[in-house]
N, C-alpha and C. Protein backbone atom coordinates (compact mmCIF):
# COMPACT_ATOMS: atom_id res chain seq x y z
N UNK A 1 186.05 31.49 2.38
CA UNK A 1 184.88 32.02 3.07
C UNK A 1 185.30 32.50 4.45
N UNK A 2 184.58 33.66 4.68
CA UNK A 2 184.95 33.95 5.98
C UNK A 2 183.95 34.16 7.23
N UNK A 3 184.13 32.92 7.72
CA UNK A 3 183.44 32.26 9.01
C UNK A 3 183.06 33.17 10.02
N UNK A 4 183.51 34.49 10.11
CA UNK A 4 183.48 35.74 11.40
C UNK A 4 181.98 36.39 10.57
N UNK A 5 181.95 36.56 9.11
CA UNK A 5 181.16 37.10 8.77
C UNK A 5 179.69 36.57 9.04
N UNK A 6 179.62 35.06 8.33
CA UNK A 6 178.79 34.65 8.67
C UNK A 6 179.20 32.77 9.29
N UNK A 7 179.07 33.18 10.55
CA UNK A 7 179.57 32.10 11.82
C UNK A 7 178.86 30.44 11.46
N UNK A 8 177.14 30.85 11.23
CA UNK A 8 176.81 29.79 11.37
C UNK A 8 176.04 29.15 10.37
N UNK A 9 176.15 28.11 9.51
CA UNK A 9 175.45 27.81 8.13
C UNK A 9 174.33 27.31 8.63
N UNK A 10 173.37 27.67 8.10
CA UNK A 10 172.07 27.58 8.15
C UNK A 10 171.07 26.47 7.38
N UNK A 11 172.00 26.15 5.91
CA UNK A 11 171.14 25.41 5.13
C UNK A 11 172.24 25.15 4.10
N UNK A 12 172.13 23.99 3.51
CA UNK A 12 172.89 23.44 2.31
C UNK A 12 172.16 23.43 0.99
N UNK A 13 172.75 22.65 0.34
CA UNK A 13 171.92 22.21 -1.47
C UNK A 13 170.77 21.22 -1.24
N UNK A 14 170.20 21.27 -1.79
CA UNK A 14 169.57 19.80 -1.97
C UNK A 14 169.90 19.23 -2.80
N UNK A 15 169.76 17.73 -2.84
CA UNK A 15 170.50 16.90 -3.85
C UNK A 15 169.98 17.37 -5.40
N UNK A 16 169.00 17.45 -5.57
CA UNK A 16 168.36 18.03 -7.29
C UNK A 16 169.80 18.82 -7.23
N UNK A 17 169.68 20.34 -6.16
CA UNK A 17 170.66 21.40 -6.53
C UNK A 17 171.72 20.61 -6.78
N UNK A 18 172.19 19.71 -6.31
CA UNK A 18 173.57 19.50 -6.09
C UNK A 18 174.40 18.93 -7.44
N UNK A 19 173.67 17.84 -8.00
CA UNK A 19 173.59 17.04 -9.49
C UNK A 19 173.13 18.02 -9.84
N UNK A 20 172.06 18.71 -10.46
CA UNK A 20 171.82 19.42 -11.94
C UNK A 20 172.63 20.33 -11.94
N UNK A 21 173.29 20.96 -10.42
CA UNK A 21 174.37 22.12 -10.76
C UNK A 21 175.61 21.51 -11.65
N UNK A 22 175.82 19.93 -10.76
CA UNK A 22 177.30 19.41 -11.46
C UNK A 22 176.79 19.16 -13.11
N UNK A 23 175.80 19.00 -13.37
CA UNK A 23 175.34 18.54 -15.03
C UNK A 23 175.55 20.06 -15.57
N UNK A 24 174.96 21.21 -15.39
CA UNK A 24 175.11 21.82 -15.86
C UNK A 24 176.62 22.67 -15.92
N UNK A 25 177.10 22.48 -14.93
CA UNK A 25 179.00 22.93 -14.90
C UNK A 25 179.78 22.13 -16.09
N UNK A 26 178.96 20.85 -16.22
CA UNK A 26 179.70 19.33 -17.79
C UNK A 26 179.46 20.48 -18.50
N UNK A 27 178.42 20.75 -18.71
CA UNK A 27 177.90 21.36 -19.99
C UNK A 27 178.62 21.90 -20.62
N UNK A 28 179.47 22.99 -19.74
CA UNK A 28 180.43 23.79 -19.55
C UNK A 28 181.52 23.70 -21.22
N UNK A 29 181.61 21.99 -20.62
CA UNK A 29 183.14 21.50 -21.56
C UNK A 29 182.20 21.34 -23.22
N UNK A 30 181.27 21.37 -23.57
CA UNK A 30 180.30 20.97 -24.82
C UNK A 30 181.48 22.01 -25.68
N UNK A 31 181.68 21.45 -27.09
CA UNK A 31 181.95 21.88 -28.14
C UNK A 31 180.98 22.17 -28.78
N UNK A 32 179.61 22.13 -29.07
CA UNK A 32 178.45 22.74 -29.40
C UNK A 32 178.35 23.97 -29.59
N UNK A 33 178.19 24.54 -31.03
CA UNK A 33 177.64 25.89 -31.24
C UNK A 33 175.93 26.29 -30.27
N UNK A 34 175.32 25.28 -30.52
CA UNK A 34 173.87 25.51 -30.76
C UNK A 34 173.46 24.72 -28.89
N UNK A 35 173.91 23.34 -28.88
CA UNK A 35 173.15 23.28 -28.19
C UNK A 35 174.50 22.86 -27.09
N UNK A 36 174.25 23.29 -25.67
CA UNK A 36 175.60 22.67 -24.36
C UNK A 36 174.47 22.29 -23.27
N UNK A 37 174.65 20.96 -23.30
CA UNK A 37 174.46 20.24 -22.34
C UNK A 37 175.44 19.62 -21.62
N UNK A 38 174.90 18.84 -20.23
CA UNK A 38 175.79 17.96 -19.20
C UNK A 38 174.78 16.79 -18.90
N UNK A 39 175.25 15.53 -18.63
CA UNK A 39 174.55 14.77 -18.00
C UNK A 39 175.36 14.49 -16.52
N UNK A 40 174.32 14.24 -15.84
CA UNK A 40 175.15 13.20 -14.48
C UNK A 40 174.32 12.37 -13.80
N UNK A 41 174.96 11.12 -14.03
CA UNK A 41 173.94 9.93 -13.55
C UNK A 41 174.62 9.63 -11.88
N UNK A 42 173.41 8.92 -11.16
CA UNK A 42 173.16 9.01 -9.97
C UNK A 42 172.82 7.75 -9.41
N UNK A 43 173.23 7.21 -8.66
CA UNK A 43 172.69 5.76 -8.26
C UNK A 43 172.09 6.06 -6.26
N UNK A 44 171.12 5.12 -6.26
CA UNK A 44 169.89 5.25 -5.39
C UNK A 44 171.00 5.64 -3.94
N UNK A 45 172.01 5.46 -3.16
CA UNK A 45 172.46 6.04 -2.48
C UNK A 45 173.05 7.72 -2.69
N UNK A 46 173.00 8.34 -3.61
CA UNK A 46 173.52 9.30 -4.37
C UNK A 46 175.03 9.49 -4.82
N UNK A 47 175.36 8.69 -5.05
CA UNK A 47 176.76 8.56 -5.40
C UNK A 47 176.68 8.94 -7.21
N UNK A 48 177.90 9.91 -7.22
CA UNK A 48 177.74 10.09 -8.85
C UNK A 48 178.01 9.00 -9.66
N UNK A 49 177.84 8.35 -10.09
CA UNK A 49 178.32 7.43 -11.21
C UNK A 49 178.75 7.54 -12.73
N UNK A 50 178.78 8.07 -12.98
CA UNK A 50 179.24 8.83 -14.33
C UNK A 50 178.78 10.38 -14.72
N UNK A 51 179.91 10.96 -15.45
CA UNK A 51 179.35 12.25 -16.14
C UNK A 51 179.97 12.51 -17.24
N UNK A 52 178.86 12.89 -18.30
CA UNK A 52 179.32 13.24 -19.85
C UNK A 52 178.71 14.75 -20.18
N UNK A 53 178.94 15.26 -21.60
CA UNK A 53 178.93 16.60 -22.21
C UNK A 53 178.97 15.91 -23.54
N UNK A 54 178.18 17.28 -24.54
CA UNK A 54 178.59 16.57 -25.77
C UNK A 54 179.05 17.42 -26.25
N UNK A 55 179.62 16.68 -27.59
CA UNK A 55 180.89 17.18 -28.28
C UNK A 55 180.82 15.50 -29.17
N UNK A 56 182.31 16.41 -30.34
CA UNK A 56 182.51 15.38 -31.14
C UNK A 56 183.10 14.54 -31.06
N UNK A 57 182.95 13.05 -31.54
CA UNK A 57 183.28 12.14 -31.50
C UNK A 57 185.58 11.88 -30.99
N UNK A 58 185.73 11.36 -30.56
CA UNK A 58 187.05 11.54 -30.26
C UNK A 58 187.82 11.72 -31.65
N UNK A 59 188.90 12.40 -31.32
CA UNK A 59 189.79 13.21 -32.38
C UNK A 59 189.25 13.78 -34.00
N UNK A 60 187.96 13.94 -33.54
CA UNK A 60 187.16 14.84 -35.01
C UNK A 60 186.87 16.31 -34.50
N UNK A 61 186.09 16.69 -35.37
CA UNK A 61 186.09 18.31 -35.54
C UNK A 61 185.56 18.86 -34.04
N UNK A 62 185.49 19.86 -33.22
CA UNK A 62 185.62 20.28 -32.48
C UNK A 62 184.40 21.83 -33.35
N UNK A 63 182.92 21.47 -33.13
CA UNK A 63 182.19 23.22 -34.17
C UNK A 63 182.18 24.19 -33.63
N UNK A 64 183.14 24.48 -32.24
CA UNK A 64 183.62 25.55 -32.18
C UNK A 64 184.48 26.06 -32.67
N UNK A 65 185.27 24.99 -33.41
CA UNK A 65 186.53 25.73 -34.03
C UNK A 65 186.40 25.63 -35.44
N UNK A 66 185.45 24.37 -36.58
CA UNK A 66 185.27 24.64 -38.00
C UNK A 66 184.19 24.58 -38.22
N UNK A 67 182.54 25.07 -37.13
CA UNK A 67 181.80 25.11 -37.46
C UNK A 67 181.03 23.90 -37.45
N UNK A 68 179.57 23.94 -37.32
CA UNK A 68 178.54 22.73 -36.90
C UNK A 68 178.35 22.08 -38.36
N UNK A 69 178.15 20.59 -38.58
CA UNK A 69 178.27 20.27 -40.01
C UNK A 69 177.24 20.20 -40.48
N UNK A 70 175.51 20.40 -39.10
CA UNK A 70 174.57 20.38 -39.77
C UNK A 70 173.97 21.97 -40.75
N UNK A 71 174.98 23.14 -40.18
CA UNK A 71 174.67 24.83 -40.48
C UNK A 71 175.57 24.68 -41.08
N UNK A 72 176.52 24.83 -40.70
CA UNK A 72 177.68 25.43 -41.57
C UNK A 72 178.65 24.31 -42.46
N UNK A 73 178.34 23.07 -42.95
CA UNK A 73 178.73 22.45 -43.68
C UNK A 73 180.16 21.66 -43.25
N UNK A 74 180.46 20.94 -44.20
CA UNK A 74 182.12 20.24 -43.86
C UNK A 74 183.14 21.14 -44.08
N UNK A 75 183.77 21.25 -43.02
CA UNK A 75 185.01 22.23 -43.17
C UNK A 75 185.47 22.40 -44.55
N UNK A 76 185.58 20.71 -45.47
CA UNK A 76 186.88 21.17 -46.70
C UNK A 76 185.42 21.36 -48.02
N UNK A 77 184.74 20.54 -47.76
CA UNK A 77 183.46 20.61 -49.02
C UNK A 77 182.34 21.92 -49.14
N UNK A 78 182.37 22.02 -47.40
CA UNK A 78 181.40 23.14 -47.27
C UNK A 78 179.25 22.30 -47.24
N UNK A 79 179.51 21.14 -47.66
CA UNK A 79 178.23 20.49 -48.15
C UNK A 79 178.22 19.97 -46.46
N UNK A 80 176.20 19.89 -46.12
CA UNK A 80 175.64 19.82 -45.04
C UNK A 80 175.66 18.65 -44.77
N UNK A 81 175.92 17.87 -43.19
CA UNK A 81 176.14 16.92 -43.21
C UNK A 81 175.57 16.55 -41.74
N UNK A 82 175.41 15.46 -41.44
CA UNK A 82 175.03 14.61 -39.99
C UNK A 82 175.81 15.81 -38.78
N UNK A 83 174.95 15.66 -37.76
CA UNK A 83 176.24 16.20 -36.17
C UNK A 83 177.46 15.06 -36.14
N UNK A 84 178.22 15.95 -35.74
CA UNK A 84 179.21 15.02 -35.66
C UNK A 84 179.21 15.00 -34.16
N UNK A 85 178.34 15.20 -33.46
CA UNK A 85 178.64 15.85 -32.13
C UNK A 85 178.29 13.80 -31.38
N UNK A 86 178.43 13.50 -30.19
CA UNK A 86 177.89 12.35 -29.40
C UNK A 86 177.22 13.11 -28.26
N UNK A 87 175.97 12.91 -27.92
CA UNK A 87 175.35 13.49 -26.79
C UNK A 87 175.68 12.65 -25.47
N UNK A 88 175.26 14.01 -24.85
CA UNK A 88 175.93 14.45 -22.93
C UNK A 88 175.44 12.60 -22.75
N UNK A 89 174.26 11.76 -22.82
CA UNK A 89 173.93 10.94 -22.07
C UNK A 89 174.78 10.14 -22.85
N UNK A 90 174.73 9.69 -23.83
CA UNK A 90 175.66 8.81 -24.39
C UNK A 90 177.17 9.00 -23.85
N UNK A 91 177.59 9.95 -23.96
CA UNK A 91 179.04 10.05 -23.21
C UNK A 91 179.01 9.82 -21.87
N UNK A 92 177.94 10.16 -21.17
CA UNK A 92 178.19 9.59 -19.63
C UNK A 92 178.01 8.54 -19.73
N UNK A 93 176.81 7.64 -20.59
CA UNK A 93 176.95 5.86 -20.73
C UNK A 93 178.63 5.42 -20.94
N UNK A 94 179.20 5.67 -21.65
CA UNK A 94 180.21 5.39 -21.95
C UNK A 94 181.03 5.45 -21.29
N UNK A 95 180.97 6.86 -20.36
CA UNK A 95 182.14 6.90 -19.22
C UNK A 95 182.00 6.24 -17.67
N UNK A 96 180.36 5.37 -17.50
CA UNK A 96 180.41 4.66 -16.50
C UNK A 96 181.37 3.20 -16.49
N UNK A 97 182.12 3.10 -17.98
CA UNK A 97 183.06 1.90 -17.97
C UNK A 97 181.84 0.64 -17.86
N UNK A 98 181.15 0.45 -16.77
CA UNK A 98 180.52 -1.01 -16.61
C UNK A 98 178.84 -0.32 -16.12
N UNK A 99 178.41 -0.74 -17.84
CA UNK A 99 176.76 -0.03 -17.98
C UNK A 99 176.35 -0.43 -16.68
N UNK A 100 176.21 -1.60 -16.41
CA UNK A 100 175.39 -2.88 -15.30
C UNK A 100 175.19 -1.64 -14.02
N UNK A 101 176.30 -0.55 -13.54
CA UNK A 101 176.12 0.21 -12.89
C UNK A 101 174.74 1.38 -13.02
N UNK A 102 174.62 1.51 -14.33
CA UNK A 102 173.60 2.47 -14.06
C UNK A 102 171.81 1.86 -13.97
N UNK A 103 171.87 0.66 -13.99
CA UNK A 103 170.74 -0.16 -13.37
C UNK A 103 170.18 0.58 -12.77
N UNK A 104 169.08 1.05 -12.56
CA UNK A 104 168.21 2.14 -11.57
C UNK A 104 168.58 3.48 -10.68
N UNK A 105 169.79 4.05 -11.91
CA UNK A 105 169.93 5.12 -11.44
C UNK A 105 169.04 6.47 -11.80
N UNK A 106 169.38 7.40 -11.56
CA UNK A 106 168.88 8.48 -11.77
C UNK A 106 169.70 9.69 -12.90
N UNK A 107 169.28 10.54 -13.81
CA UNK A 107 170.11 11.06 -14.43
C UNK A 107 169.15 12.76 -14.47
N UNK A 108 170.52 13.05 -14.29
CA UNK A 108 170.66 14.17 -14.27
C UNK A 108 171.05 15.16 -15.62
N UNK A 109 169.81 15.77 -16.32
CA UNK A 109 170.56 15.95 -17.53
C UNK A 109 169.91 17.47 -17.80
N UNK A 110 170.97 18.58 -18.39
CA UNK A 110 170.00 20.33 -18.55
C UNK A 110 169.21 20.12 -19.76
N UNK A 111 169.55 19.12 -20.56
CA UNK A 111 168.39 19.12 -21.81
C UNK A 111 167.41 18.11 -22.07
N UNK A 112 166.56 17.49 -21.90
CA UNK A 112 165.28 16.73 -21.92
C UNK A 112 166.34 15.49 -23.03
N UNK A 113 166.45 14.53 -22.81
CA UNK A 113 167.23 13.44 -23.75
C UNK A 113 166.27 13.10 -25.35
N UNK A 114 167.04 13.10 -26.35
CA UNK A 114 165.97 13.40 -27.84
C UNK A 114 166.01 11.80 -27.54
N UNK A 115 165.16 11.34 -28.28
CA UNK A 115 164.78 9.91 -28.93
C UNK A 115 165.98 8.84 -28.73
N UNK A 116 166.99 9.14 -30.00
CA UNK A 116 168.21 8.62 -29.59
C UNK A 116 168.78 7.81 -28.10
N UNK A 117 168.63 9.18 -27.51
CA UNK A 117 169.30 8.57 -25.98
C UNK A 117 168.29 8.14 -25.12
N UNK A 118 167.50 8.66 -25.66
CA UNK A 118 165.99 7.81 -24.18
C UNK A 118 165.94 6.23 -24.86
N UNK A 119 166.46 6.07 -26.25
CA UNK A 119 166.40 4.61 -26.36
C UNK A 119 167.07 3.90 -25.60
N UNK A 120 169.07 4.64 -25.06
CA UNK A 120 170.12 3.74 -25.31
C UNK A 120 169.74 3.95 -22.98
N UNK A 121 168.49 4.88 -22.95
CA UNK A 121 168.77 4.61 -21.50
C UNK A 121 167.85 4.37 -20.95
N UNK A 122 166.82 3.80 -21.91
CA UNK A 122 165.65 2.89 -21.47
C UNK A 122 166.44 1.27 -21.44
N UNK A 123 167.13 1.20 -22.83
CA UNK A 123 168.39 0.22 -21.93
C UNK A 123 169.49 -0.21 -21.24
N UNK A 124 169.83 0.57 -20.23
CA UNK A 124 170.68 0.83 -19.30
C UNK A 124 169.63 0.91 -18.19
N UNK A 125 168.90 0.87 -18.15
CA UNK A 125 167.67 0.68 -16.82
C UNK A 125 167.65 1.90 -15.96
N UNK A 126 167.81 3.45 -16.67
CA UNK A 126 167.56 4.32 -15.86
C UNK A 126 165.94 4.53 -15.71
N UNK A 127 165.89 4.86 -14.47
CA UNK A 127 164.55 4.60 -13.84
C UNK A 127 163.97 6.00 -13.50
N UNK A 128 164.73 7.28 -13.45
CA UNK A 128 164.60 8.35 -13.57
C UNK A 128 165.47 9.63 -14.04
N UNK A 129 164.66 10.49 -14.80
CA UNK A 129 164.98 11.44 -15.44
C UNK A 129 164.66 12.69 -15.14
N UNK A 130 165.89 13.77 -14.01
CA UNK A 130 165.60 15.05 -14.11
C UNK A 130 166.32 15.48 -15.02
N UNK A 131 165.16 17.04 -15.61
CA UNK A 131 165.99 17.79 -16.90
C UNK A 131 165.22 19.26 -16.24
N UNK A 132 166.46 20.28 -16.94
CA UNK A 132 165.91 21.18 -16.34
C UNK A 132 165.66 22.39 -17.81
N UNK A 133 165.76 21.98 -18.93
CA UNK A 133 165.38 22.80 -20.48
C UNK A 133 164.69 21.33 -21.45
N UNK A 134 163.61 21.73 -22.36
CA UNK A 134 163.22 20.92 -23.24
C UNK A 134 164.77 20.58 -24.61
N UNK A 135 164.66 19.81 -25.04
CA UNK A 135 165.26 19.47 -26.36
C UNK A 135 164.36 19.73 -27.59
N UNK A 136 165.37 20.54 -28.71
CA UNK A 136 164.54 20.80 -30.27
C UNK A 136 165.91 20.81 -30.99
N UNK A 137 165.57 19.56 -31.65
CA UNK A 137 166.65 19.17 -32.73
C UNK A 137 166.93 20.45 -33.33
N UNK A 138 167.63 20.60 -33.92
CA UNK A 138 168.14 21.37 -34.87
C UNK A 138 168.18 20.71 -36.41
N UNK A 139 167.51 21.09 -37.40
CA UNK A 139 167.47 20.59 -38.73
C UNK A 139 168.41 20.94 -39.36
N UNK A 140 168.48 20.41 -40.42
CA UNK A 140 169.93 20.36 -41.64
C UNK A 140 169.65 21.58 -41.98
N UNK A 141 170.71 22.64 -42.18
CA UNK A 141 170.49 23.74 -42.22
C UNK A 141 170.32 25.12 -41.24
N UNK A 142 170.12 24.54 -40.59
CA UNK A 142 170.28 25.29 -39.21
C UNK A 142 168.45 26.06 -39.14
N UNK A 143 167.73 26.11 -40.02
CA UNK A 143 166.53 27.22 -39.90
C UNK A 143 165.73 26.49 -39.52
N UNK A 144 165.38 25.59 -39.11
CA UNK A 144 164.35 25.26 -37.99
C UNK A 144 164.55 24.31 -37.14
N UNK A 145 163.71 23.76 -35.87
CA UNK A 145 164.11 23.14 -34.82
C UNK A 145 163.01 22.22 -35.06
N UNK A 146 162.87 20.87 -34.23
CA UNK A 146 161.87 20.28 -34.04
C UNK A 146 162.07 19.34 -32.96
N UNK A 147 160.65 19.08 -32.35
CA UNK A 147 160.74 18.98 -30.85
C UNK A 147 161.00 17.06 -31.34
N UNK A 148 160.77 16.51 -30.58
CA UNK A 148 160.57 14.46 -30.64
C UNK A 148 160.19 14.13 -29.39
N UNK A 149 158.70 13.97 -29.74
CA UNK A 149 157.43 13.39 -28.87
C UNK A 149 158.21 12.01 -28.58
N UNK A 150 158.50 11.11 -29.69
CA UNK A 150 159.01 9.77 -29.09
C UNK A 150 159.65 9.53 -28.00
N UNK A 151 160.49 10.33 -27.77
CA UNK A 151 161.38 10.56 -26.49
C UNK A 151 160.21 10.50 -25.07
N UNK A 152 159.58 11.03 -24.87
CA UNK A 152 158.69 11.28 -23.86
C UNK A 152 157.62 9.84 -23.83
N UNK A 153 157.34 9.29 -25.04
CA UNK A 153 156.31 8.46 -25.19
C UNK A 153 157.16 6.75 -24.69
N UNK A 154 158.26 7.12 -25.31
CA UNK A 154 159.01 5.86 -24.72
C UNK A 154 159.08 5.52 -23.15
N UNK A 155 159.73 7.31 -22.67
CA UNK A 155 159.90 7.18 -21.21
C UNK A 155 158.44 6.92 -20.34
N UNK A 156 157.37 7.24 -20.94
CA UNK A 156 156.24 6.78 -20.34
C UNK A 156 155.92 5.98 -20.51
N UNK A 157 155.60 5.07 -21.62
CA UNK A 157 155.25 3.18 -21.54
C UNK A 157 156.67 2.50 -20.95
N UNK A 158 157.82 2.67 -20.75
CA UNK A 158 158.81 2.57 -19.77
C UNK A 158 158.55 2.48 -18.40
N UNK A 159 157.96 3.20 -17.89
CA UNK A 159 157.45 3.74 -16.91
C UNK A 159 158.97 4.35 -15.94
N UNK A 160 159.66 5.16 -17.09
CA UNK A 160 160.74 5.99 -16.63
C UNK A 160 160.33 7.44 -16.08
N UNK A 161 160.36 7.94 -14.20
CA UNK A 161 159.86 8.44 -13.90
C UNK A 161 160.35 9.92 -14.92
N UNK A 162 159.84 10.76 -14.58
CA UNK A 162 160.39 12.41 -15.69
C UNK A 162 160.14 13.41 -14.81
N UNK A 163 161.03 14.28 -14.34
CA UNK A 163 160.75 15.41 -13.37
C UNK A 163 161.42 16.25 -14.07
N UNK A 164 160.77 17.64 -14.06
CA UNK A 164 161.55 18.99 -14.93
C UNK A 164 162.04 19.74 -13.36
N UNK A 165 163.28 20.08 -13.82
CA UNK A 165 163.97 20.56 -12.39
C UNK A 165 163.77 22.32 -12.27
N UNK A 166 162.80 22.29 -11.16
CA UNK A 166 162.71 23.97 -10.47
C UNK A 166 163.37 24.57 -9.81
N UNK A 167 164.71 23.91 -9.68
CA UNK A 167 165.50 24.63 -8.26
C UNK A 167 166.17 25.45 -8.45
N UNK A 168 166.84 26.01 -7.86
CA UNK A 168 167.84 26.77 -7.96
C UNK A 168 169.38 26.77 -8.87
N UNK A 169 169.47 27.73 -9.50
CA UNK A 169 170.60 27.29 -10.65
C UNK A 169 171.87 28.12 -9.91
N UNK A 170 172.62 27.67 -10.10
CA UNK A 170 174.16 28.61 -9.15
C UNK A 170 175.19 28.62 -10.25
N UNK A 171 175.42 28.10 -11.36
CA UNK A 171 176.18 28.36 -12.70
C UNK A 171 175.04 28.19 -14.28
N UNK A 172 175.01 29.45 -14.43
CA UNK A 172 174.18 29.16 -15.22
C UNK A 172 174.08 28.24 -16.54
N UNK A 173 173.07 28.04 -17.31
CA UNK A 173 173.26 26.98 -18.41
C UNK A 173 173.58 27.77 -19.84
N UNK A 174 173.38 29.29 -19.77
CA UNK A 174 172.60 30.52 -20.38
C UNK A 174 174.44 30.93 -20.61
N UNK A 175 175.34 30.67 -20.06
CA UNK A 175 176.54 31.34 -19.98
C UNK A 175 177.89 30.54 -19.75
């Protein structure tokens, strides 16, 4: 940057900008045909505490390279099968090493968490949830989507706060 041009900074990120930009840069690494997300969890001083992306399970298929197993079948059978994928929040659970840390943090995630993970982080004691796109499963077969109310209904008798993020995007999620 060059400081002669413009001498004096005026204004920074705000923290939303600052986490949902780094969640959405994870996203980045997703092996996902269909869907690339990032998570990044946050603890009450703002310190990052973990960050995940999803993708498949360690040393399995990779559906950018043989295809998603719920559309396009098992590489050698071709027959439709489960994701093999682990989602963005689950991989950041995993990569905080010692859950006990994310006790009342905050998470930072570009896709609304499906059912699944609002279970595994209603127990991990996250206490709030920004997202900045809804989640719609993808069905066996690839031809239709469907949304999961449970997810939302949990985080509200939880009383897990939910904010959809308006700010400013600086790497997009789209690209």
């Amino acid at each position: 940057m060059n400081r002669l041009k413009n001498p004096k900074k005026t204004s920074r990120l705000s923290w939303d900008e600052m986490f949902m930009n780094l969640a959405i840069l994870a996203s980045k690494r997703s092996a996902c045909k269909f869907v690339e997300t990032g998570a990044v969890y946050v603890d009450k001083y703002k310190r990052v505490i973990s960050i995940g992306y999803n993708g498949p399970t360690e040393g399995d298929y990779h559906c950018i390279d043989v295809g998603c197993a719920k559309v396009d079948g098992d590489p050698k059978t071709g027959e439709l099968r489960k994701c093999r994928g682990a989602h963005a929040e689950i991989n950041g659970i995993i990569n905080a090493q010692d859950t006990r840390r994310l006790r009342g943090a905050t998470l930072y995630s570009v896709v609304f968490p499906c059912y699944e993970c609002m279970k595994a982080l209603n127990n991990a004691g996250i206490r709030e949830i920004v997202y900045y796109e809804e989640y719609e499963r993808i069905k066996k077969g690839g031809k239709e989507t469907e949304k999961e109310d449970e997810a939302l209904e949990l985080a509200n008798r939880r009383g897990i706060k939910i904010r959809k993020y308006n700010g400013k995007v600086y790497c997009h999620a789209d690209n």
